[in-house]
Protein backbone atom coordinates (compact mmCIF):
# COMPACT_ATOMS: atom_id res chain seq x y z
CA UNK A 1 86.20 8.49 118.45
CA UNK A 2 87.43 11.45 120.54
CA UNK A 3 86.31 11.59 123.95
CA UNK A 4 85.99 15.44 125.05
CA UNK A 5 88.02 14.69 128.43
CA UNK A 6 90.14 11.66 129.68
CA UNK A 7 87.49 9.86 131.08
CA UNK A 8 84.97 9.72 128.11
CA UNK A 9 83.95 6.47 126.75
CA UNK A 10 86.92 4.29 127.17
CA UNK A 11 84.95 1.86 129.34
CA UNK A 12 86.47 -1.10 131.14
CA UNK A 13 90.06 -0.70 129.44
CA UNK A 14 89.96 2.90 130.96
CA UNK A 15 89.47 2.56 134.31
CA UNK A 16 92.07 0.29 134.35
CA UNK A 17 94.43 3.08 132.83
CA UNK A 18 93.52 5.14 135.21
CA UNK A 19 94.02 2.58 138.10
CA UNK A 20 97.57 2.49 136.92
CA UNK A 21 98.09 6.34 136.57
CA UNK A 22 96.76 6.73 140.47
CA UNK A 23 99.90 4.97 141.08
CA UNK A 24 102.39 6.85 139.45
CA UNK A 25 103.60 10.17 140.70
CA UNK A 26 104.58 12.80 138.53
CA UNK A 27 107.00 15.08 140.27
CA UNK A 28 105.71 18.55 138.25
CA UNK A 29 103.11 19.08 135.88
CA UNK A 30 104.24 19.73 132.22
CA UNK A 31 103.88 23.31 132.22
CA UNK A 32 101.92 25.05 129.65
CA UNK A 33 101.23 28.44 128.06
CA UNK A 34 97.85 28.95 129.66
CA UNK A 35 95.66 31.87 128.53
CA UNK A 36 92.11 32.37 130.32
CA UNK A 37 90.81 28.63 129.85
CA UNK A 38 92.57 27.75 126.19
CA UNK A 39 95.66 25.72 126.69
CA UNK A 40 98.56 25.99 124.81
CA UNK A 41 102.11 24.92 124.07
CA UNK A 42 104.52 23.06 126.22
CA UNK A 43 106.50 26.31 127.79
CA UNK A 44 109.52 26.37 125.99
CA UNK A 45 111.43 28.23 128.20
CA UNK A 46 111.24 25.48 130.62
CA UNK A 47 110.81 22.23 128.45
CA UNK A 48 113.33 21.77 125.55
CA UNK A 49 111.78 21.70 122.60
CA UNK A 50 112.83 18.26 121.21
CA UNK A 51 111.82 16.68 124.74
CA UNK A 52 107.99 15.62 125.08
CA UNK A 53 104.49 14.20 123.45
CA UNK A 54 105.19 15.27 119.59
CA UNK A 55 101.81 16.42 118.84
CA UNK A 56 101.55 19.18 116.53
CA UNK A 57 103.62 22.21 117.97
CA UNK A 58 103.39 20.45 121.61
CA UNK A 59 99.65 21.54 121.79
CA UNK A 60 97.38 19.43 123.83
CA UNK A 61 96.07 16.14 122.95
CA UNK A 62 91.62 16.12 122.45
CA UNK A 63 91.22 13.85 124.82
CA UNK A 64 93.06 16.99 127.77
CA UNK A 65 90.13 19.85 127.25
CA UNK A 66 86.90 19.79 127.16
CA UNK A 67 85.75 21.83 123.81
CA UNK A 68 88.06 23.25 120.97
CA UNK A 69 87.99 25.45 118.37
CA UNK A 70 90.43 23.75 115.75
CA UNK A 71 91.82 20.14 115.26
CA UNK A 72 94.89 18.75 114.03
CA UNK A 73 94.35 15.61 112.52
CA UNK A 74 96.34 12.62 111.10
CA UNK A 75 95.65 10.77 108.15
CA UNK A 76 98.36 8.31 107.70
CA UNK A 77 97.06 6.74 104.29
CA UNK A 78 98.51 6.38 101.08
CA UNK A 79 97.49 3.60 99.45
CA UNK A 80 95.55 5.47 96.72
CA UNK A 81 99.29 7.04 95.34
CA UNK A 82 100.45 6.38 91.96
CA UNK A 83 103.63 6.74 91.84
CA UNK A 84 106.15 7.17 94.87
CA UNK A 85 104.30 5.71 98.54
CA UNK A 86 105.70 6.99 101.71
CA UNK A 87 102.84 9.88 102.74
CA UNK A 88 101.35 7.37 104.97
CA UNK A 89 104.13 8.49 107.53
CA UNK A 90 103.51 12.09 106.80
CA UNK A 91 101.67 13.00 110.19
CA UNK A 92 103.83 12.23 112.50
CA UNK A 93 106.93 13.84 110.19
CA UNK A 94 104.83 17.12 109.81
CA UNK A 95 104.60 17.15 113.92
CA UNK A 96 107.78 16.34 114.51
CA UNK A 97 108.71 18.91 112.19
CA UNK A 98 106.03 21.61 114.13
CA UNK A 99 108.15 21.13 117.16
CA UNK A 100 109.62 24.75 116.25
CA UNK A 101 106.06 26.26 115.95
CA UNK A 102 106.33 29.57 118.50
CA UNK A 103 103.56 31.21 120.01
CA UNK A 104 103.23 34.53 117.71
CA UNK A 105 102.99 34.62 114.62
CA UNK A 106 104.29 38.06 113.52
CA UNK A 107 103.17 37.52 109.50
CA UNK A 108 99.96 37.50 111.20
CA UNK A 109 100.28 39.70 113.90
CA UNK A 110 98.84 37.02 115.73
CA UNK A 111 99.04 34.71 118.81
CA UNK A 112 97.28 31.87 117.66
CA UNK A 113 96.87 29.46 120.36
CA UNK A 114 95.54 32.23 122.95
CA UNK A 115 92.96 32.83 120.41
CA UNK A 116 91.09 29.63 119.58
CA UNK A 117 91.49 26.38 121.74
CA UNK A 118 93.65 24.36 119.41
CA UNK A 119 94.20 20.55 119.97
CA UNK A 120 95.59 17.52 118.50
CA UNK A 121 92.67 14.47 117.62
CA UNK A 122 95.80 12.15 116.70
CA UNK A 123 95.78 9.84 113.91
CA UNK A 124 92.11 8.45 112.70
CA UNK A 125 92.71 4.64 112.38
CA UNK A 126 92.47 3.47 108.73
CA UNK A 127 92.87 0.62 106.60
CA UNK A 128 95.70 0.73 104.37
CA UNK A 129 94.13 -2.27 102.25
CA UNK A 130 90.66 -0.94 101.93
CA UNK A 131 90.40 2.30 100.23
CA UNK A 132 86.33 2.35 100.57
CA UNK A 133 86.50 1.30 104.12
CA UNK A 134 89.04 4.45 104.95
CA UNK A 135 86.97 6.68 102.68
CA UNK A 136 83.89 5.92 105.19
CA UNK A 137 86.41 6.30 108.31
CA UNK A 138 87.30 9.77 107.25
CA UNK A 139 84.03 10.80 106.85
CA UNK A 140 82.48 9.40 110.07
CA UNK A 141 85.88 10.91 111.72
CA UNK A 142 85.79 14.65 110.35
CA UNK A 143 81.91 14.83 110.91
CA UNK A 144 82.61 13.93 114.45
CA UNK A 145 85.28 16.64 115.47
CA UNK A 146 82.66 19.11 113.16
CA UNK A 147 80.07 17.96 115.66
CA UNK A 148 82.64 18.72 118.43
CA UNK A 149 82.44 21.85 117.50
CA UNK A 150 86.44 22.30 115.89
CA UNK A 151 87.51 23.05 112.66
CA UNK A 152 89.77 20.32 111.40
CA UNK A 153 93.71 20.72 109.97
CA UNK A 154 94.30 17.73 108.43
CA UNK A 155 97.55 15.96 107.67
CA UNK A 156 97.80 13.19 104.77
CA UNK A 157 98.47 11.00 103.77
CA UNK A 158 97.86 11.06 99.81
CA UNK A 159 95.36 13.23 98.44
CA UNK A 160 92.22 10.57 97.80
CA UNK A 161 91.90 11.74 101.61
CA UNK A 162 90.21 15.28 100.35
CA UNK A 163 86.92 13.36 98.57
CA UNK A 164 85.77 12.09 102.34
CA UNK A 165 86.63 14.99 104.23
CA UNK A 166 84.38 17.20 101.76
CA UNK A 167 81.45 14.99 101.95
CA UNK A 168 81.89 15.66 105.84
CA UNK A 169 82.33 19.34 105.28
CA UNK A 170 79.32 19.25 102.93
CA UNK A 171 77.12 17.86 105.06
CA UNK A 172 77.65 21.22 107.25
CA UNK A 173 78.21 23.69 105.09
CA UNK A 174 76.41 22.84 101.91
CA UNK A 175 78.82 23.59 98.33
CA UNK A 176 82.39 24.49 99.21
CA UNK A 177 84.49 26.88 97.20
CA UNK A 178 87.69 24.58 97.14
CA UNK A 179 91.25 26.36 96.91
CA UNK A 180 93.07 23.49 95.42
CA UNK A 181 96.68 24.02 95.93
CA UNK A 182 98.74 20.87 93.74
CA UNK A 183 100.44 21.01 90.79
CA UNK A 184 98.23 18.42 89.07
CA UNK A 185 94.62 19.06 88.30
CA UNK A 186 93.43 15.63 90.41
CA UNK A 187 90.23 15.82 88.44
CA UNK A 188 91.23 12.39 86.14
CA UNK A 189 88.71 9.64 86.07
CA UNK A 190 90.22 6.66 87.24
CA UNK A 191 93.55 4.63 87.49
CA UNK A 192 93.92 1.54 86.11
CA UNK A 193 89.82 1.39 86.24
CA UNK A 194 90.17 2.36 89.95
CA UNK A 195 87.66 5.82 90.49
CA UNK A 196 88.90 6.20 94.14
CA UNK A 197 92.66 7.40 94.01
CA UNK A 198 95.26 10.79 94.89
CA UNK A 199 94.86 11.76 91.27
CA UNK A 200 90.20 11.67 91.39
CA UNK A 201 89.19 13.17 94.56
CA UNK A 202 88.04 16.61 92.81
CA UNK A 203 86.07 14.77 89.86
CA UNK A 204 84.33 12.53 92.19
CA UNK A 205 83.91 15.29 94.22
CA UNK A 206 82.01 17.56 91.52
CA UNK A 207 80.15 14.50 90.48
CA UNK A 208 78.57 14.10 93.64
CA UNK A 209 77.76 18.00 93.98
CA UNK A 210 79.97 19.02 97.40
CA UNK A 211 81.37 21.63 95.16
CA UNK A 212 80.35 25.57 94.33
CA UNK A 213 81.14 24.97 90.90
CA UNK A 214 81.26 28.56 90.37
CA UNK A 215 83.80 29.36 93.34
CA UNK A 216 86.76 26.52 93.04
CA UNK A 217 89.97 27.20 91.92
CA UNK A 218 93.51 25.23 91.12
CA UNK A 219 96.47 27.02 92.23
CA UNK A 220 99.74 26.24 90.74
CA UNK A 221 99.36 23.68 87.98
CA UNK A 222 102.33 22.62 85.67
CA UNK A 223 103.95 19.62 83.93
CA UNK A 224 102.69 17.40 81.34
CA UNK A 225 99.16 16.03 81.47
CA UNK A 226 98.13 12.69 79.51
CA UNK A 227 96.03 14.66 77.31
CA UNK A 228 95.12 17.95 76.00
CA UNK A 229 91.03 16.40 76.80
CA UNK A 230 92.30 16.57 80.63
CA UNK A 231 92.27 20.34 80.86
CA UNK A 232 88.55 20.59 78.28
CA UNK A 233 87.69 18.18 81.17
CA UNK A 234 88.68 19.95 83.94
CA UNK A 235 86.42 22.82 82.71
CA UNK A 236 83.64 21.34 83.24
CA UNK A 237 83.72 20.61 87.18
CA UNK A 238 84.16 24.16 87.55
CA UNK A 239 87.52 25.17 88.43
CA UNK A 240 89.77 28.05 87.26
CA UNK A 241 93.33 27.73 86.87
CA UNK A 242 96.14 29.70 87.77
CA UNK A 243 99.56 28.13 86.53
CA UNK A 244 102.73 28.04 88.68
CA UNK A 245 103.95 30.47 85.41
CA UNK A 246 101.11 33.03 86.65
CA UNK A 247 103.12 34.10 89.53
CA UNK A 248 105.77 35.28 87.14
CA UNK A 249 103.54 36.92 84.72
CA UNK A 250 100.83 38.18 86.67
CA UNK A 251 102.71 38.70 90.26
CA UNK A 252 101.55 37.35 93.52
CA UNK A 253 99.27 40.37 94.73
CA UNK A 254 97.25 39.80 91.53
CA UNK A 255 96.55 36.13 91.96
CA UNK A 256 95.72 36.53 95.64
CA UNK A 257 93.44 39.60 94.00
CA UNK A 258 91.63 36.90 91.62
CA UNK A 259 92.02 34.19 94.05
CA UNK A 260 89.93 36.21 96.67
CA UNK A 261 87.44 37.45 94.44
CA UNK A 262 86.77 34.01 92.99
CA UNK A 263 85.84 32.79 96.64
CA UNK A 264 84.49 35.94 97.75
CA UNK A 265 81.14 35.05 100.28
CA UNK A 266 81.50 31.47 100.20
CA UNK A 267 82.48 28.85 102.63
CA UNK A 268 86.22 28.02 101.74
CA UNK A 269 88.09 24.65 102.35
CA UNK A 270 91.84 24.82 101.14
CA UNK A 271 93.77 21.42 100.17
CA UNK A 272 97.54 21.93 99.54
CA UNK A 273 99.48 18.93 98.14
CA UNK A 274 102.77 19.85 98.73
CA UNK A 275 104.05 19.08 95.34
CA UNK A 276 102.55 22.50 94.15
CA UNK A 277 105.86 23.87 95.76
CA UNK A 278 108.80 22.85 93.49
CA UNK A 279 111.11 20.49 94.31
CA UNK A 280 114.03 22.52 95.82
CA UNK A 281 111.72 23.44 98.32
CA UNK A 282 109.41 20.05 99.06
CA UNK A 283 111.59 17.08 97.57
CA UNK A 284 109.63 14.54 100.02
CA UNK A 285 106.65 13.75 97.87
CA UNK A 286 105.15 11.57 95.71
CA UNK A 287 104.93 13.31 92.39
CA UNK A 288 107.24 15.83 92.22
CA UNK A 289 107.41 18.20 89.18
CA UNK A 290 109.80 20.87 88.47
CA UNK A 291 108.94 24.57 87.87
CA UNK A 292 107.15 24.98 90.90
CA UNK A 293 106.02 27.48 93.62
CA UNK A 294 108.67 28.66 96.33
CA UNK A 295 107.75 27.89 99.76
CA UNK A 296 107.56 32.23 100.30
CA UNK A 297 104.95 32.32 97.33
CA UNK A 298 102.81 29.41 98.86
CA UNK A 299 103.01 31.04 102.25
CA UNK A 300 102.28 34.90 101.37
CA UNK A 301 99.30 33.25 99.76
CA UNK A 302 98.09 31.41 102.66
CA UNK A 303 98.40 34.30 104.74
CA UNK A 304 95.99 36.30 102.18
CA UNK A 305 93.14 33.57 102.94
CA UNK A 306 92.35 36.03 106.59
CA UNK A 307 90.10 37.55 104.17
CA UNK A 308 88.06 35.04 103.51
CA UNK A 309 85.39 32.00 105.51
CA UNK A 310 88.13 29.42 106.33
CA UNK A 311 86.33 26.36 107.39
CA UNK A 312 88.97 23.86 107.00
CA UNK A 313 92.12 22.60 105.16
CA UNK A 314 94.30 19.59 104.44
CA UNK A 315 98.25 19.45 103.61
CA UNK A 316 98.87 16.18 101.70
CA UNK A 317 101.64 14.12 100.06
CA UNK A 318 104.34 14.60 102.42
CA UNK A 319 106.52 11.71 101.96
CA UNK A 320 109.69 11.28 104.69
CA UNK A 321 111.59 8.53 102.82
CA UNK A 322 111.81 11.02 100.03
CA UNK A 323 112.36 13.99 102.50
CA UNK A 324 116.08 15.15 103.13
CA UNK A 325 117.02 17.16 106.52
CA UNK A 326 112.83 17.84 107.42
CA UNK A 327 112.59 20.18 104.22
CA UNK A 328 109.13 19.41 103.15
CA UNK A 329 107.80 18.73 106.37
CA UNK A 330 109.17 22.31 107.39
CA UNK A 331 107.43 24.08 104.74
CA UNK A 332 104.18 21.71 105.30
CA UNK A 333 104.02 22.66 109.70
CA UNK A 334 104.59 26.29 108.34
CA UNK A 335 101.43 25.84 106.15
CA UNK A 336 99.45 24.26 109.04
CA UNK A 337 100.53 26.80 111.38
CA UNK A 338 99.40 30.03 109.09
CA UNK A 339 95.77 27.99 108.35
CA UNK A 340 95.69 27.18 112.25
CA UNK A 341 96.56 31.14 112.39
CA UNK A 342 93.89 32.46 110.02
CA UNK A 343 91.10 30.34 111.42
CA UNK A 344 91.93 31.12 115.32
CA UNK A 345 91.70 34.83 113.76
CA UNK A 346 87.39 33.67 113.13
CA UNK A 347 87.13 32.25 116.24
């Protein structure tokens, strides 16, 4: 699905690309931060920024080195949404969004992309009118840049995307403590009799044993639920639940204090759906709800995960018809950027 260099497995319809491209002359190379043999950015000093490929924070495309250490991914789905579509044009608004992404990261103390080799896979192909067929995509897709040897990022697309990229995950890593970032609990049974949707993935999830039951945690839940029954059924799957209202009572160092103890040991995957921030700070989503985190909260929690066995993450429900002057997609390429920073930290 990803070749590991330009040539790889494109057969007949490649050689002919590359017939064409002997014939074209490129006057320069794009220049690049180059560290050692990782790749990096477009050089911003000498390329504007909104010039250029928009992949995530100009990095190179998979298909330009030859091994890397952590993926950006797109998953432009959202046919499992409820309420307001749009996330299936997330991706390319988070990247275009990234183009502001620097080198250093000073909440980090950390140059990211001189540590790990980080890349951009592109958008998997899926089928927006077959959500089993793009459940077995994902999976077949995330297992193969695992067996690449990267750690993917993932941009939604609507949340159903989470169920297939943990059965990938679990077939590496065994149970996964899950940081579940969202202001609803996405552990309902079904809509409308459908079990695969944006509101299921973590039920389905538990049901099918990819989760540490005794390690997962919600982060940030509010508004009204349909029942009282949802949170006695929540219990069982084996989350804990901090409230958006926790960061005022408790403060942020002591939920990053029980959020890091909870996962403590365990092989952590993180899955933000942007709506856990509130409104004023990610309008462009699907299901907003007021009372929520600040983008500063979210982030100065993110930054705390350095501390702990970061295998992977998704950002989800982004939705750019709903999104005014690149807000959400800001706060979502800031969220990528400080999980891209934390894992190139491991490397």
């Amino acid at each position: 699905m990803w070749p590991a260099s330009p040539s790889g497995g494109a057969g007949h319809a490649s050689s002919l690309l590359e017939a064409k491209a002997s014939t074209r002359k490129m006057t320069k190379p794009i220049p690049r931060i180059i560290t050692g043999d990782t790749l990096g950015q477009v050089d911003a000093s000498q390329v504007p920024r909104f010039a250029g490929a928009p992949t995530f924070a100009r990095l190179p495309r998979i298909d330009e080195v030859k091994s890397a250490d952590i993926a950006i991914v797109g998953m432009p789905f959202d046919a499992g949404a409820s309420f307001r579509s749009g996330a299936r044009f997330g991706p390319s608004h988070i990247r275009e969004a990234s183009r502001l992404l620097r080198p250093y990261n000073p909440a980090q103390d950390a140059y990211p992309f001189e540590l790990a080799q980080v890349v951009d896979a592109g958008d998997l192909n899926l089928n927006t009118y077959d959500i089993l067929e793009t459940l077995e995509t994902i999976e077949s897709g995330v297992t193969e840049l695992l067996n690449f040897g990267a750690k993917p990022m993932t941009l939604g697309g609507d949340h159903t995307i989470a169920l297939p990229i943990l059965r990938a995950m679990h077939k590496k890593y065994g149970p996964i403590a899950v940081i579940h970032f969202d202001a609803h609990l996405d552990t309902w049974d079904t809509y409308y009799g459908a079990p695969y949707t944006h509101g299921t993935p973590f039920r389905r999830a538990a049901e099918e044993g990819l989760l540490d039951q005794t390690s997962c945690l919600h982060v940030g839940i509010r508004g009204p639920l349909y029942s009282k029954q949802d949170l006695t059924d929540d219990a069982t799957f084996g989350f804990q639940i901090i409230r958006s209202e926790d960061f005022d009572d408790l403060g942020t160092e002591a939920i990053i204090a029980k959020m890091l103890k909870r996962v403590a040991g365990k092989p952590v995957y993180v899955s933000i759906d942007v709506d856990v921030m509130d409104p004023a700070f990610a309008p462009g989503t699907g299901t907003p709800e007021a009372g929520g985190l600040t983008s500063r909260e979210l982030l100065r929690v993110i930054r705390a995960l350095d501390k702990t066995n970061l295998i992977g993450a998704d950002i989800v429900e982004v939705s750019p018809p709903y999104d005014h002057a690149q807000i959400t997609a800001l706060a979502a390429c800031h969220l990528a950027y400080d999980l891209i920073t934390t894992m190139a930290k491991a490397v």
